[in-house]
Protein backbone atom coordinates (compact mmCIF):
# COMPACT_ATOMS: atom_id res chain seq x y z
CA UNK A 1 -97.97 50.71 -84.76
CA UNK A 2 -98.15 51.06 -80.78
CA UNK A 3 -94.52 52.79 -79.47
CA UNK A 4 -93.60 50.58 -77.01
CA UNK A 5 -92.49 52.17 -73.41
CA UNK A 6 -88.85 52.51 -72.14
CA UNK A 7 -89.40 49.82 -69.75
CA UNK A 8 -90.16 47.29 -72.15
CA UNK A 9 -87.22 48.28 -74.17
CA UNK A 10 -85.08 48.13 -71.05
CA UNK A 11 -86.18 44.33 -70.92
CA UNK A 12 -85.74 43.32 -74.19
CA UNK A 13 -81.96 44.60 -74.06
CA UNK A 14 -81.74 42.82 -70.90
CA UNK A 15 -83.02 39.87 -72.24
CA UNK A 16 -80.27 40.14 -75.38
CA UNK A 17 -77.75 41.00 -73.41
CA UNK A 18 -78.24 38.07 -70.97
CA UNK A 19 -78.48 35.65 -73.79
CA UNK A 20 -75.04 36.49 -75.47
CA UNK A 21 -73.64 36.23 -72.04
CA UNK A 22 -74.94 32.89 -71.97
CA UNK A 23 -74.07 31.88 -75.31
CA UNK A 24 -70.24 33.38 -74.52
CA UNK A 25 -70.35 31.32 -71.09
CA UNK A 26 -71.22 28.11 -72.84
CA UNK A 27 -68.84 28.57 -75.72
CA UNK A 28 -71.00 29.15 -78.50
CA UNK A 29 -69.87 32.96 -79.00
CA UNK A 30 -66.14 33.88 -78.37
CA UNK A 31 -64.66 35.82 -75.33
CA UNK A 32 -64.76 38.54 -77.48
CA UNK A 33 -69.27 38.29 -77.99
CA UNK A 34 -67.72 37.75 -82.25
CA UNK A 35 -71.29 37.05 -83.59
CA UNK A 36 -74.72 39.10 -83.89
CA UNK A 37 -78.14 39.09 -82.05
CA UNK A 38 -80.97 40.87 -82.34
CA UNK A 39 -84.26 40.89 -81.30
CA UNK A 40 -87.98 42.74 -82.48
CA UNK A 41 -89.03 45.51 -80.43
CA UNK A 42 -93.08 44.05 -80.54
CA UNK A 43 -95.24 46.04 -82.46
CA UNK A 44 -92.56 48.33 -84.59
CA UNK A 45 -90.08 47.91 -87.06
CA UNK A 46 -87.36 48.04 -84.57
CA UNK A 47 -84.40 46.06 -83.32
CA UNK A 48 -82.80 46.08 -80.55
CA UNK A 49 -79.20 44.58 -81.57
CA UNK A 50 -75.66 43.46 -80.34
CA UNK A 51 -72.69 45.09 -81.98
């Protein structure tokens, strides 16, 4: 498997964290981001994950 570069990483957790801010904004998640989300680094067996 290709190792993807710190810039794509950077994006994905960019990309995550702008979607629980959405999903917090519109009332899906609480104030408090209760709920987890996670996405495939491409190409590896890694996630990149909320908390």
């Amino acid at each position: 498997m290709a190792k993807p570069n710190a810039s794509e990483v950077r994006d994905l957790k960019e990309a995550l964290i702008q979607g629980a801010r959405f999903l917090q904004e519109t009332g899906v998640l609480s104030h408090s981001f209760h709920g987890n989300m996670s996405v495939r680094i491409p190409g590896t067996d890694h996630l990149v994950m909320t908390g």
